[in-house]
C-alpha atoms as a PDB file:
ATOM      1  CA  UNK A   1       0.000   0.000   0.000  1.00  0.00           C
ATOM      2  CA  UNK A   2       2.934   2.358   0.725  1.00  0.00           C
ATOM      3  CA  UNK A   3       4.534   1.475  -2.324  1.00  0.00           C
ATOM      4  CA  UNK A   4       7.965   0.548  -0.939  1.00  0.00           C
ATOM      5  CA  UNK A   5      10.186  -1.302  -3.189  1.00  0.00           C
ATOM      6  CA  UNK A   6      13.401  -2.951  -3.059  1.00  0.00           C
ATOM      7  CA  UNK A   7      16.646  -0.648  -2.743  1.00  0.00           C
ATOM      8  CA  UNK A   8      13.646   2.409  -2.069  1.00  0.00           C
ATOM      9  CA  UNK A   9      15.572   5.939  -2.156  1.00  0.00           C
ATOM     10  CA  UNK A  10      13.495   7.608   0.499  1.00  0.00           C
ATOM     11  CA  UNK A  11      13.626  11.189   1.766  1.00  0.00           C
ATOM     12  CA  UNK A  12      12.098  11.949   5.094  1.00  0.00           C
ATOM     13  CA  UNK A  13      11.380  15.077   6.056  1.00  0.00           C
ATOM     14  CA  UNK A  14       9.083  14.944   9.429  1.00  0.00           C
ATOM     15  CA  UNK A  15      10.799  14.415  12.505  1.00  0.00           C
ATOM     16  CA  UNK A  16      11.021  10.520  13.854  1.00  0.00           C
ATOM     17  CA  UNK A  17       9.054  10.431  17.293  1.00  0.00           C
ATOM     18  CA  UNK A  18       6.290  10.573  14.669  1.00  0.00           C
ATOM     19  CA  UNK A  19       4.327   7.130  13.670  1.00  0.00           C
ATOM     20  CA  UNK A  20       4.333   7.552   9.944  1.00  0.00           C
ATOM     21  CA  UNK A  21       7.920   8.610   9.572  1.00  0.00           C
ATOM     22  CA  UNK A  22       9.129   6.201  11.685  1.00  0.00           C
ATOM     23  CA  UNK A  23       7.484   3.438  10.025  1.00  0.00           C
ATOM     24  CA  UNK A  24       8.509   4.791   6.544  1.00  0.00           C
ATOM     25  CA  UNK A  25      12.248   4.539   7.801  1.00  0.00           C
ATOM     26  CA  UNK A  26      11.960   1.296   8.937  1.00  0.00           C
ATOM     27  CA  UNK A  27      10.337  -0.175   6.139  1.00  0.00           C
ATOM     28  CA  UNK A  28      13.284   1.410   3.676  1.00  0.00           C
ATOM     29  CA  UNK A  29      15.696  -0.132   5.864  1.00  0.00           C
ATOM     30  CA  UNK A  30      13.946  -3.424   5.563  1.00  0.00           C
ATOM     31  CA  UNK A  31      13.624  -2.873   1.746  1.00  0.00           C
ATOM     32  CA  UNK A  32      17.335  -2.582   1.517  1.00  0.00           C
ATOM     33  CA  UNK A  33      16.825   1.046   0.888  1.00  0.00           C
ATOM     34  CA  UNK A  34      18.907   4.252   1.503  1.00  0.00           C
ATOM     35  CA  UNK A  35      16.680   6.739   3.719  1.00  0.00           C
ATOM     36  CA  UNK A  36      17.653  10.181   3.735  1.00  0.00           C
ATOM     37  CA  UNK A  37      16.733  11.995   7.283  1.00  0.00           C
ATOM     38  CA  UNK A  38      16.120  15.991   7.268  1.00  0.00           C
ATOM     39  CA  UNK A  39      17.154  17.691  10.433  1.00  0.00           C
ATOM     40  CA  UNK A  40      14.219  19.795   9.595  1.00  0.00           C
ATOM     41  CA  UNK A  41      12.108  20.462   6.844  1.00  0.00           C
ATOM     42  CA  UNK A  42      13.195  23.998   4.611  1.00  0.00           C
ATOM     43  CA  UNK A  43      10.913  23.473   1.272  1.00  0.00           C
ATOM     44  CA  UNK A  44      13.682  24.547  -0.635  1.00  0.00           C
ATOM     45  CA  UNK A  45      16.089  22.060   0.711  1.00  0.00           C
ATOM     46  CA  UNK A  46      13.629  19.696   0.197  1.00  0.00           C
ATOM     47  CA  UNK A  47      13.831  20.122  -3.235  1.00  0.00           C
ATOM     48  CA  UNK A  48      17.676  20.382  -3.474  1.00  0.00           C
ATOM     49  CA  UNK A  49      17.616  17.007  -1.778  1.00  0.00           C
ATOM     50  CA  UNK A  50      15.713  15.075  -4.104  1.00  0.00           C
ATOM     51  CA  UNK A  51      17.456  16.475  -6.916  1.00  0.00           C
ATOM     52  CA  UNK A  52      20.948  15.618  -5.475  1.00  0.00           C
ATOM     53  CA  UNK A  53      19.827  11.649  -3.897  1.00  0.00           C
ATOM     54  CA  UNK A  54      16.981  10.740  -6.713  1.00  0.00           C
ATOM     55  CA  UNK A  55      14.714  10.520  -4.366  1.00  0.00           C
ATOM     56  CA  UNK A  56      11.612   8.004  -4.960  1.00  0.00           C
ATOM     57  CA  UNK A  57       9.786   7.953  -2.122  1.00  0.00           C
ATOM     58  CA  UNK A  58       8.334  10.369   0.803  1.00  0.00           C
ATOM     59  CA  UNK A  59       5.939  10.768   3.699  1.00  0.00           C
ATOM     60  CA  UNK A  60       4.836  14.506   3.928  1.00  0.00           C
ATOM     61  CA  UNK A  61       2.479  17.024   5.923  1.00  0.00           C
ATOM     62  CA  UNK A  62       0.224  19.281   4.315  1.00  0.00           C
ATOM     63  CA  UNK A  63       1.660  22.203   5.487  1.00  0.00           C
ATOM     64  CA  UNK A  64       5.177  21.146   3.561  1.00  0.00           C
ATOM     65  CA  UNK A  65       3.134  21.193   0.181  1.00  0.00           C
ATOM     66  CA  UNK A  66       2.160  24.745   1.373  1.00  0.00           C
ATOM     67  CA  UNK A  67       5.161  26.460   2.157  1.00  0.00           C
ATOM     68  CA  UNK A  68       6.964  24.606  -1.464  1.00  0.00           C
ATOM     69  CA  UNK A  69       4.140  26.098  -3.266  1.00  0.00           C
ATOM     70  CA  UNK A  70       5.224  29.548  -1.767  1.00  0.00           C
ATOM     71  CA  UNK A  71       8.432  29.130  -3.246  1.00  0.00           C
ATOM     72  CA  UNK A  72       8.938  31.727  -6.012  1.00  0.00           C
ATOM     73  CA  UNK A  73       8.139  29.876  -9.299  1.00  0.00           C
ATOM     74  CA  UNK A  74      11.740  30.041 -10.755  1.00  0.00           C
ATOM     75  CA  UNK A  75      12.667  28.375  -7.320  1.00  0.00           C
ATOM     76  CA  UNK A  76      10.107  25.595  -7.561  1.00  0.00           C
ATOM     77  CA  UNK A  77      11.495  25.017 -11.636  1.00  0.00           C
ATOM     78  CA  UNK A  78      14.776  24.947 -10.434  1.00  0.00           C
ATOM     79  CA  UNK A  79      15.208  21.768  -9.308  1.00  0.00           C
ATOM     80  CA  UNK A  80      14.776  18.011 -10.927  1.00  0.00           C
ATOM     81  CA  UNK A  81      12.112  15.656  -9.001  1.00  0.00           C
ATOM     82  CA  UNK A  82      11.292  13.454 -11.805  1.00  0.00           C
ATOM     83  CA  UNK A  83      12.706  10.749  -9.432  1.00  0.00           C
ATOM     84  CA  UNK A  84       9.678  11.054  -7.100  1.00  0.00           C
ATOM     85  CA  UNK A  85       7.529   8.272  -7.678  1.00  0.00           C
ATOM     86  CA  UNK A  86       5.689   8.019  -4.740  1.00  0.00           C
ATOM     87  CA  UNK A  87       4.561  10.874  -1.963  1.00  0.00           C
ATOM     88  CA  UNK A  88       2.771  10.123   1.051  1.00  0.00           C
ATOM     89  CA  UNK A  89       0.308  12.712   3.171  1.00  0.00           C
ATOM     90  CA  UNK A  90      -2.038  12.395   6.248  1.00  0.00           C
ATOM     91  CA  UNK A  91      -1.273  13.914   9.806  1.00  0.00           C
ATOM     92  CA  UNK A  92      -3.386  16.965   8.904  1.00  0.00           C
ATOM     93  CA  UNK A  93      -6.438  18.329   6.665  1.00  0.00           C
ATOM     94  CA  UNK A  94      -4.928  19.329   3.067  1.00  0.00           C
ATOM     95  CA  UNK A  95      -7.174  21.949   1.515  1.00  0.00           C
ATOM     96  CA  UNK A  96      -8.230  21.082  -1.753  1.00  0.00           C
ATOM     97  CA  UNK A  97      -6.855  23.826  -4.019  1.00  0.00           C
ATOM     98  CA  UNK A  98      -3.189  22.698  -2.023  1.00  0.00           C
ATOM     99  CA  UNK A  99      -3.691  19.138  -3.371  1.00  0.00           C
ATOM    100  CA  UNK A 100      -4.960  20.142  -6.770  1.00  0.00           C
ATOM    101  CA  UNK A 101      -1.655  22.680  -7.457  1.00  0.00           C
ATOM    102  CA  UNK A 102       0.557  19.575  -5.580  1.00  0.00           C
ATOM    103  CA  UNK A 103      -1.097  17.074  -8.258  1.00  0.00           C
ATOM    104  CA  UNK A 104      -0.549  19.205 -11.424  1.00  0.00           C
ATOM    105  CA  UNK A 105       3.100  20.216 -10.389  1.00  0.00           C
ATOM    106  CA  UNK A 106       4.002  16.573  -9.272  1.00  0.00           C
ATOM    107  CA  UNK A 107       2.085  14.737 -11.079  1.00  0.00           C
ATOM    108  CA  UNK A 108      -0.402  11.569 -10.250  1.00  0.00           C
ATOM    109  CA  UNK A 109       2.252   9.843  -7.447  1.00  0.00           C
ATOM    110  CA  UNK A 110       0.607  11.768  -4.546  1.00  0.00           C
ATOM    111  CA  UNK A 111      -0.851   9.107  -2.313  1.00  0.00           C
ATOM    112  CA  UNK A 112      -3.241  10.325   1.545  1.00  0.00           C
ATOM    113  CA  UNK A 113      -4.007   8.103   3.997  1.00  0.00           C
ATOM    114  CA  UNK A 114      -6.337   8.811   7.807  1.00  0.00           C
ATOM    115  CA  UNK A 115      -5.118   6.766  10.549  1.00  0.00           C
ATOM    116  CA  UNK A 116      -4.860   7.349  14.091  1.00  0.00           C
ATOM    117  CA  UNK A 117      -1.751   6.679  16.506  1.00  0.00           C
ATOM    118  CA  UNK A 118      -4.243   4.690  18.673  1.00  0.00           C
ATOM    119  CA  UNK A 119      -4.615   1.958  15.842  1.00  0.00           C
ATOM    120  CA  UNK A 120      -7.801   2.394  15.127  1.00  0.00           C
ATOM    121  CA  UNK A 121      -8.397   2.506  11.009  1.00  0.00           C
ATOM    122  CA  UNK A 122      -6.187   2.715   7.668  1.00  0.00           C
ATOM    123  CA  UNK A 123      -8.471   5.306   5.443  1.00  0.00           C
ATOM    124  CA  UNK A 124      -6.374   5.802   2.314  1.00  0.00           C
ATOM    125  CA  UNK A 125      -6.334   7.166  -1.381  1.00  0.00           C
ATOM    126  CA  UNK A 126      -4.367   8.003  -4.603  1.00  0.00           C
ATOM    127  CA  UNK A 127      -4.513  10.501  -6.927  1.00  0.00           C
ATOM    128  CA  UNK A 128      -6.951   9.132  -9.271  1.00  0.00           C
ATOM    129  CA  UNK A 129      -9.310   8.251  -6.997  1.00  0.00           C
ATOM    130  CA  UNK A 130      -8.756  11.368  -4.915  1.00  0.00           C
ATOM    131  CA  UNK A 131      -9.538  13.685  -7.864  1.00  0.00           C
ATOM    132  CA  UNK A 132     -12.952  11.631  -8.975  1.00  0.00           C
ATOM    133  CA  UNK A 133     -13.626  12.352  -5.147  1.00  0.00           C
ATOM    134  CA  UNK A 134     -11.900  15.706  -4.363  1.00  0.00           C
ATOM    135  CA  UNK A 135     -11.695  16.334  -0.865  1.00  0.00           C
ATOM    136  CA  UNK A 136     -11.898  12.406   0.679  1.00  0.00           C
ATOM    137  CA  UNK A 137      -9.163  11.205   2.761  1.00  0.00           C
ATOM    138  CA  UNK A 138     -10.147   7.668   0.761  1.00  0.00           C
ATOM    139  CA  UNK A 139     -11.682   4.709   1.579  1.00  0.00           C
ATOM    140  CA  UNK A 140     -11.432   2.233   4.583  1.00  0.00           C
ATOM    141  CA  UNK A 141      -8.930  -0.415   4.302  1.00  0.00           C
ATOM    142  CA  UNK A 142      -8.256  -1.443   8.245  1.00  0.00           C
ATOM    143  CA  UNK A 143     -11.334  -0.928  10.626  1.00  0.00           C
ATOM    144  CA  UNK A 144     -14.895  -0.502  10.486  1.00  0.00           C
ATOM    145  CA  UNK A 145     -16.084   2.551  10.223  1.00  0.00           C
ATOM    146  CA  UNK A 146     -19.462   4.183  11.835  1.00  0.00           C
ATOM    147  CA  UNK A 147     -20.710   7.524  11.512  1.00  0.00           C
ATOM    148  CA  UNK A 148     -22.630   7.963  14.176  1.00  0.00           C
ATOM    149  CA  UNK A 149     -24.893  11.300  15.589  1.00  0.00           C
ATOM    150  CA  UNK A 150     -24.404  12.757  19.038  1.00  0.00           C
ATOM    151  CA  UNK A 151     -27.304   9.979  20.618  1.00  0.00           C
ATOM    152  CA  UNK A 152     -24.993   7.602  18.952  1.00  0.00           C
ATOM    153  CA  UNK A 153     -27.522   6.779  16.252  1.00  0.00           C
ATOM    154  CA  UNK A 154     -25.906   5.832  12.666  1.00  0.00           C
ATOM    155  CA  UNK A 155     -26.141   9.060  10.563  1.00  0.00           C
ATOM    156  CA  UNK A 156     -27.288   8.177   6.459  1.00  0.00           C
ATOM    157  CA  UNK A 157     -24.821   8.255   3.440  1.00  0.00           C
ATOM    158  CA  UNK A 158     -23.474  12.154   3.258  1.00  0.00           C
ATOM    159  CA  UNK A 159     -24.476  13.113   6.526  1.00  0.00           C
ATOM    160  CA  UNK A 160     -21.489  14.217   9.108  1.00  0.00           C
ATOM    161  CA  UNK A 161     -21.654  13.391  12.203  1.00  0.00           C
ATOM    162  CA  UNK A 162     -18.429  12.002  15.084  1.00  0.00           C
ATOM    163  CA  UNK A 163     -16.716   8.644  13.404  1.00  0.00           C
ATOM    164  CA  UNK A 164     -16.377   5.853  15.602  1.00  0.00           C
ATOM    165  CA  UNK A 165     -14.638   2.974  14.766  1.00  0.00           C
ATOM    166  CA  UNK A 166     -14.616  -0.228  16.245  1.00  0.00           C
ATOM    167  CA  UNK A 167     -12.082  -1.440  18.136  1.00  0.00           C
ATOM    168  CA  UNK A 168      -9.320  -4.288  17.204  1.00  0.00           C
ATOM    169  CA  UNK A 169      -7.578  -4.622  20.431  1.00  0.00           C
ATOM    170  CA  UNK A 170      -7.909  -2.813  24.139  1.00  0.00           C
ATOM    171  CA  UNK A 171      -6.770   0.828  24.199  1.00  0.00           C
ATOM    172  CA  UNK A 172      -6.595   3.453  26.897  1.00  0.00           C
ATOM    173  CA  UNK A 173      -4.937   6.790  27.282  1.00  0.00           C
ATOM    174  CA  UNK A 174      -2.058   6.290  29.996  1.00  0.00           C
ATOM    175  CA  UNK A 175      -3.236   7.244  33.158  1.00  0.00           C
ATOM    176  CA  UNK A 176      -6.052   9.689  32.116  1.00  0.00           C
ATOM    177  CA  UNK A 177      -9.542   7.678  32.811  1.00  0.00           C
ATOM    178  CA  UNK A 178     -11.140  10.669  31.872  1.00  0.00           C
ATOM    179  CA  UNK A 179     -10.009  10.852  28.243  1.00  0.00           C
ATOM    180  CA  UNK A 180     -10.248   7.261  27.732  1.00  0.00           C
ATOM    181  CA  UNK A 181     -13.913   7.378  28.661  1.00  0.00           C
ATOM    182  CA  UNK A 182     -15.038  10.286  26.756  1.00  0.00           C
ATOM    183  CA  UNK A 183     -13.420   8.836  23.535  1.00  0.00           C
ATOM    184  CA  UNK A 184     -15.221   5.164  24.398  1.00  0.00           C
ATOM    185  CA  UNK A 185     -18.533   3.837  23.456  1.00  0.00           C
ATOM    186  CA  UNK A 186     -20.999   3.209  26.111  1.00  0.00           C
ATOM    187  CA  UNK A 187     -20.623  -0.085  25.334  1.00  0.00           C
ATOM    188  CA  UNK A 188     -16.646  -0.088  25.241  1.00  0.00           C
ATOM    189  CA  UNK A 189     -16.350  -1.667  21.318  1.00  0.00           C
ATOM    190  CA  UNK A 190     -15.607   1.536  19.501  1.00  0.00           C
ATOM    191  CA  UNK A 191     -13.595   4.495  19.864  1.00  0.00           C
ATOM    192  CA  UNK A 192     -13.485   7.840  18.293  1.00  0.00           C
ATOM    193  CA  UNK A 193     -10.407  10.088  18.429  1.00  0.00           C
ATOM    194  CA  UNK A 194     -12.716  13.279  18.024  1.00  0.00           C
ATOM    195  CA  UNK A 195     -12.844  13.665  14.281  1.00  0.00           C
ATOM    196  CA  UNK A 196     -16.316  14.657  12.657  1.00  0.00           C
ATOM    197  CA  UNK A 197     -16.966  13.930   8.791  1.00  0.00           C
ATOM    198  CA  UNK A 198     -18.825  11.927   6.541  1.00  0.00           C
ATOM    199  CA  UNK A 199     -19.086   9.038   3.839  1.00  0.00           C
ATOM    200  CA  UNK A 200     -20.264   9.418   0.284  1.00  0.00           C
ATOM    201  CA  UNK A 201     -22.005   6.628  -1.822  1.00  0.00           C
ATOM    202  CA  UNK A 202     -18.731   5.020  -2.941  1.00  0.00           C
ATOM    203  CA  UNK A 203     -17.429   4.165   0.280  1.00  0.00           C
ATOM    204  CA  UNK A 204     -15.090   7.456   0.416  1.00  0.00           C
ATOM    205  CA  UNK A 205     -14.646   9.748   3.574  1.00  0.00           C
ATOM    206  CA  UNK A 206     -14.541  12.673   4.048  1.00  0.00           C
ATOM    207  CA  UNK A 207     -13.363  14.752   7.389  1.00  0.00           C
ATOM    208  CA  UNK A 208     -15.084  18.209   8.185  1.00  0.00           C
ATOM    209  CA  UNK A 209     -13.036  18.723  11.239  1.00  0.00           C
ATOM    210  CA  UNK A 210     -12.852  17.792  15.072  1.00  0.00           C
ATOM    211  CA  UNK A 211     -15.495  18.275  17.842  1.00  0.00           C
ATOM    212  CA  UNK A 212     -13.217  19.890  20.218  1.00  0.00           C
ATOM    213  CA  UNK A 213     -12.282  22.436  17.520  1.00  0.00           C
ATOM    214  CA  UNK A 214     -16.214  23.391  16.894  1.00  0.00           C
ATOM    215  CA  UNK A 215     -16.852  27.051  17.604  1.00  0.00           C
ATOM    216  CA  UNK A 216     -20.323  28.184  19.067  1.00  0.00           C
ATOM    217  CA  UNK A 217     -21.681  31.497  18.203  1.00  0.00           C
ATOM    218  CA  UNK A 218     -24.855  32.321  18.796  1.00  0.00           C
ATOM    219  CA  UNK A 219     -26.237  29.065  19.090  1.00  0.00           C
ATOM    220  CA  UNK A 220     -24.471  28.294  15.806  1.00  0.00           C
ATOM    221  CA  UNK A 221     -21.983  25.784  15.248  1.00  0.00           C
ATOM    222  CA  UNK A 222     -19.199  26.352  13.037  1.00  0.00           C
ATOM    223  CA  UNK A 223     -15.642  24.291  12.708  1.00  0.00           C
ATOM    224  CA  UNK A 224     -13.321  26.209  11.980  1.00  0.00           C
ATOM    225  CA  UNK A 225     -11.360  23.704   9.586  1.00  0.00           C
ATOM    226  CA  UNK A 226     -12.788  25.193   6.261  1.00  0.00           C
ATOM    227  CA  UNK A 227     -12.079  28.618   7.145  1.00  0.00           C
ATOM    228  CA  UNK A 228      -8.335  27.995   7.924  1.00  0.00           C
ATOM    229  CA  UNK A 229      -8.048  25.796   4.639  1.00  0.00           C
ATOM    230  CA  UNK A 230      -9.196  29.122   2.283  1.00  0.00           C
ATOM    231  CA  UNK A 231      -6.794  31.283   4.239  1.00  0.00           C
ATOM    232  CA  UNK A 232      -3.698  28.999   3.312  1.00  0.00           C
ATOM    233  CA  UNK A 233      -4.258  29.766   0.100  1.00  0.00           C
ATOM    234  CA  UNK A 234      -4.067  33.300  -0.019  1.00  0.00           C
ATOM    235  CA  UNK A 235      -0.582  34.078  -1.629  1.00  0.00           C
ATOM    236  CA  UNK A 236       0.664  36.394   1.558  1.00  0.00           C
ATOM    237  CA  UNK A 237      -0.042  33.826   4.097  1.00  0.00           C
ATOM    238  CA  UNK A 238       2.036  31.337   5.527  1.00  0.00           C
ATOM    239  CA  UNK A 239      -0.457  29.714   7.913  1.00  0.00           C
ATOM    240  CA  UNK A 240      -3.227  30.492   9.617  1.00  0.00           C
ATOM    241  CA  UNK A 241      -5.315  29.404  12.830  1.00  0.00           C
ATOM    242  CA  UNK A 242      -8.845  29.256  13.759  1.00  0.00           C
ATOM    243  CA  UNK A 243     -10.961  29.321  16.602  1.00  0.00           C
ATOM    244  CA  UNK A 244     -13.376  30.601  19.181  1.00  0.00           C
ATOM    245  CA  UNK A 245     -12.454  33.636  21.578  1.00  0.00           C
ATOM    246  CA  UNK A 246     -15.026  34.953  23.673  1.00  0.00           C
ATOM    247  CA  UNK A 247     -18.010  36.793  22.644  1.00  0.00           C
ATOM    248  CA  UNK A 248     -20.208  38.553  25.460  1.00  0.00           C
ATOM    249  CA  UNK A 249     -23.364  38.564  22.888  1.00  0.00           C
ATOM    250  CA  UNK A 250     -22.841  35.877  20.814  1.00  0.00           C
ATOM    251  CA  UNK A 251     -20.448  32.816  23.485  1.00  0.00           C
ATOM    252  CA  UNK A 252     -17.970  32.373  20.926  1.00  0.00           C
ATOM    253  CA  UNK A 253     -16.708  34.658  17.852  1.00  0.00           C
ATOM    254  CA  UNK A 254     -14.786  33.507  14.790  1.00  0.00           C
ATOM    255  CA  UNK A 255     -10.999  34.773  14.978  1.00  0.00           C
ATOM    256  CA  UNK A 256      -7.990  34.413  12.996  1.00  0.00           C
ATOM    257  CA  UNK A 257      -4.501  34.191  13.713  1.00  0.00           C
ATOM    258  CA  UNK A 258      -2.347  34.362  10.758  1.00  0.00           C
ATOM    259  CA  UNK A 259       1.432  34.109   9.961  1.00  0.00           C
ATOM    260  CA  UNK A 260       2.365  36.168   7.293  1.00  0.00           C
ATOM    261  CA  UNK A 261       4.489  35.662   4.494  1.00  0.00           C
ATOM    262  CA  UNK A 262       8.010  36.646   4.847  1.00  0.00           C
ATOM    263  CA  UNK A 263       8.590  40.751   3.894  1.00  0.00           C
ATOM    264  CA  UNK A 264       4.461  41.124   4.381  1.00  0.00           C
ATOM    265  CA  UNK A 265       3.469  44.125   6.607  1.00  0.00           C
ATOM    266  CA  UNK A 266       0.847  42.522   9.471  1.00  0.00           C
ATOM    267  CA  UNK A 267      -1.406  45.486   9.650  1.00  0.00           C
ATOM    268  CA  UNK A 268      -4.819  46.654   9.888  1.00  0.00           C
ATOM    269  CA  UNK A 269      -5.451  46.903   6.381  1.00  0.00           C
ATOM    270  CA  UNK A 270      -4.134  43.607   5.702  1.00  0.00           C
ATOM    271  CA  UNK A 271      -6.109  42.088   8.310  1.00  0.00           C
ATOM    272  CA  UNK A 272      -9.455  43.567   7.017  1.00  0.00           C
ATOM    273  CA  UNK A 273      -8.300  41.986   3.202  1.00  0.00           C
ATOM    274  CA  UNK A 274      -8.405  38.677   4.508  1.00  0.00           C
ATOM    275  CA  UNK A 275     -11.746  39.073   6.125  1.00  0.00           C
ATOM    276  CA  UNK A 276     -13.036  40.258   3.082  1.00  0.00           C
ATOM    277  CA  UNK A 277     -11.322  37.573   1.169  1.00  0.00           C
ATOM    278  CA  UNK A 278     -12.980  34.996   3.345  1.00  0.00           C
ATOM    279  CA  UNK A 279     -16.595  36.714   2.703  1.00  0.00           C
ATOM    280  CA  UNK A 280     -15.846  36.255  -1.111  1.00  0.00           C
ATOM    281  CA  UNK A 281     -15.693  32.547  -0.466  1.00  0.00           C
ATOM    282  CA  UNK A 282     -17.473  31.427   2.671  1.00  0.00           C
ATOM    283  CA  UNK A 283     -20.772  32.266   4.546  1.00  0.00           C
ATOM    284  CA  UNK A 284     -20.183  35.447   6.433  1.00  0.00           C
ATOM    285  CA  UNK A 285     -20.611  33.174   9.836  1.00  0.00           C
ATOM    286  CA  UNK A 286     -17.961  31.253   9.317  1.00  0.00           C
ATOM    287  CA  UNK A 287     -15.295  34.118   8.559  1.00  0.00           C
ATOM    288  CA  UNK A 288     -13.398  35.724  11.186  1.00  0.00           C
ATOM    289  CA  UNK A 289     -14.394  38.828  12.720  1.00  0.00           C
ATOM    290  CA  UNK A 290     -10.626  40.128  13.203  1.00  0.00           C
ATOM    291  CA  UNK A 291      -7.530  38.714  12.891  1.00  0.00           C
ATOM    292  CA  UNK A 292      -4.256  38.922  14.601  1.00  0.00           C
ATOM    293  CA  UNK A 293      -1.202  38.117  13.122  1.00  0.00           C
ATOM    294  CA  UNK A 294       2.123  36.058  14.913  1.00  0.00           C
ATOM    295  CA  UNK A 295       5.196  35.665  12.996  1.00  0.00           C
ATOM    296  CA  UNK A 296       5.188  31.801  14.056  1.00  0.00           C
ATOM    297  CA  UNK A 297       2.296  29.905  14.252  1.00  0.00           C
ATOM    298  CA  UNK A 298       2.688  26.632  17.161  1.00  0.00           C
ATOM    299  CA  UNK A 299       2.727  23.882  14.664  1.00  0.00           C
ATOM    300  CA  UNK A 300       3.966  20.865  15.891  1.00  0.00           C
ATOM    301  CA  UNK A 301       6.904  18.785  13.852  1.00  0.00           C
ATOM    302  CA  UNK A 302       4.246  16.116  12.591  1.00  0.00           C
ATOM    303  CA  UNK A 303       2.477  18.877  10.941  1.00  0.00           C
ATOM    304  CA  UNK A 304      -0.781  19.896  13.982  1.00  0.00           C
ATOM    305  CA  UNK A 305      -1.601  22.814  14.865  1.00  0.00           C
ATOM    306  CA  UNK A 306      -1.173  23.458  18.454  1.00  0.00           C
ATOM    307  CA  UNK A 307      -4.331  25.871  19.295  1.00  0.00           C
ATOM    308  CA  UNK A 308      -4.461  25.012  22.216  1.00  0.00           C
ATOM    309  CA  UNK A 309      -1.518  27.666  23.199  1.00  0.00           C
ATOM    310  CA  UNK A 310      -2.888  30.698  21.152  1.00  0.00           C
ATOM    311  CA  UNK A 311      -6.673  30.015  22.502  1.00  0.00           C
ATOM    312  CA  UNK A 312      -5.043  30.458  26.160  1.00  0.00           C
ATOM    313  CA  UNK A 313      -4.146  34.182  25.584  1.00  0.00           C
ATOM    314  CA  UNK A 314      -7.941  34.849  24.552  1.00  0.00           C
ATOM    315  CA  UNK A 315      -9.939  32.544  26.989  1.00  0.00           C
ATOM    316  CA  UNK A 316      -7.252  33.284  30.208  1.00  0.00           C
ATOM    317  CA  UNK A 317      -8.930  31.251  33.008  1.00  0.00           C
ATOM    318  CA  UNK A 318     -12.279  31.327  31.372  1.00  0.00           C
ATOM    319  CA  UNK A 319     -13.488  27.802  29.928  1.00  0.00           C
ATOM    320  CA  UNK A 320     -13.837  26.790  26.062  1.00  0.00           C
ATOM    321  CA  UNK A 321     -14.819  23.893  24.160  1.00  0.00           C
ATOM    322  CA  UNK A 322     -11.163  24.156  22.579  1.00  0.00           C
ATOM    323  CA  UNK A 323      -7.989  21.830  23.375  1.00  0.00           C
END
């Protein structure tokens, strides 16, 4: 499924305390292969390194295909990757117009999978099948999936609701009873790591984002997810966070933390640009009503967004619905 092959020239970028690149390693050195370890991931070096080793083979985060396709274009044209035959995604949502530009610049080798450390579930697609179903993390190969509502009903084809999946062997979350209960089942066979999406009527799935992420504002609830995916797209931003901050009216409000692009000016102006970009795109609910800017954004190594330390500064000892 992960396409190794013997003698595999594989370049891994993502730090090794991470499931999917340590497995990756592993399985090159078991292929015979030569695996080529980044300290840490510069998207031009990237590039410079598959061009020097041939590269064939890699496990990336979304936010790598990001910050290459921020490169200036004579950068990205520089360099030779016709060695890349095979390039591996998951740990985080990619927004769709990322994937599409990754696809036409790389060609038809990108590969996605949805798994969980906790073993739950293999979800994976390729390119093919990802742009017949644009948007779907693919289709279930480990596990049995349920999409379930919040009585823990099943939910009809197309309708999202919390994804449960049942479980293959026991699992709890080292000495925290707590979390291990709220991600459980009544019934203790199935076990959800949060995530909230959907299957269409070939089987494919599709995440809309996580429960603990969901922002309520006046009585409406909006995640966040689809919001942050537009912003990444605009050409001056480098990433971009968001989430609830309080409200006195409304609970919750929509706001946006964004890391510019390098040599772009975080002001006021800028700030009200991206709002209306958003409102060009999405309903006016889910856009942010201001945004702040940071010049580094807390994503962890693996590619997740840590919100959990920019939320802090909004909600101080006040509670949230965010982790």
């Amino acid at each position: 499924m992960w396409c190794f092959r013997e003698g595999t020239i594989h370049l891994s970028p993502a730090p090794l305390y991470h499931a999917a690149p340590l497995l990756s390693v592993a399985l090159t050195i078991r292929m015979g292969g030569t695996a080529i370890i980044m300290e840490h991931f510069d998207p031009e070096q990237y590039l410079t390194l598959v061009e020097r080793y041939r590269a064939a083979h890699s496990v990336l985060v979304p936010t790598m295909f990001s910050r290459m396709l921020k490169l200036p274009d004579n950068v990205r044209r520089r360099y030779d990757i016709s060695s890349l035959e095979t390039a591996i995604h998951g740990a985080a949502p990619c927004p769709i117009p990322v994937k599409e530009q990754m696809i036409e610049w790389w060609g038809p080798i990108i590969h996605e999978y949805y798994a969980a450390t906790e073993g739950l579930c293999m979800v994976y697609c390729k390119s093919a099948e990802w742009l017949a179903h644009r948007g779907t993390v693919g289709r279930v190969l480990l596990g049995e999936l349920h999409v379930l509502d919040d009585e823990m009903q099943p939910l009809p084809t197309g309708a999202p609701g919390t994804l449960w999946f049942k479980t293959a062997s026991p699992f709890e979350y080292f000495k925290d009873p707590v979390k291990t209960a709220e991600a459980r089942s009544p019934d203790g066979t199935m076990r959800t790591v949060g995530d909230v999406g959907y299957v269409d009527e070939d089987g494919y799935v599709y995440l809309t984002d996580r429960r603990t992420f969901m922002i309520i504002s006046g009585g409406v609830n909006i995640y966040p997810q689809e919001c942050e995916n537009l912003l990444i797209t605009h050409p001056r931003v480098a990433d971009a966070a968001v989430f609830g901050v309080p409200n006195a009216d409304l609970g919750e409000e929509v706001k946006a933390v964004v890391q510019p692009m390098p040599n772009v000016r975080p002001t006021a102006d800028f700030g009200e640009e991206l709002i209306a970009f958003c409102r060009q795109h999405l309903a006016h609910v889910k856009c942010p009503r201001s945004v702040d800017f940071e010049e580094q954004l807390p994503r962890l190594p693996t590619g997740k967004l840590y919100k959990r330390l920019l939320r802090e500064r909004y909600w101080g000892e006040r509670k949230s619905r965010l982790v």
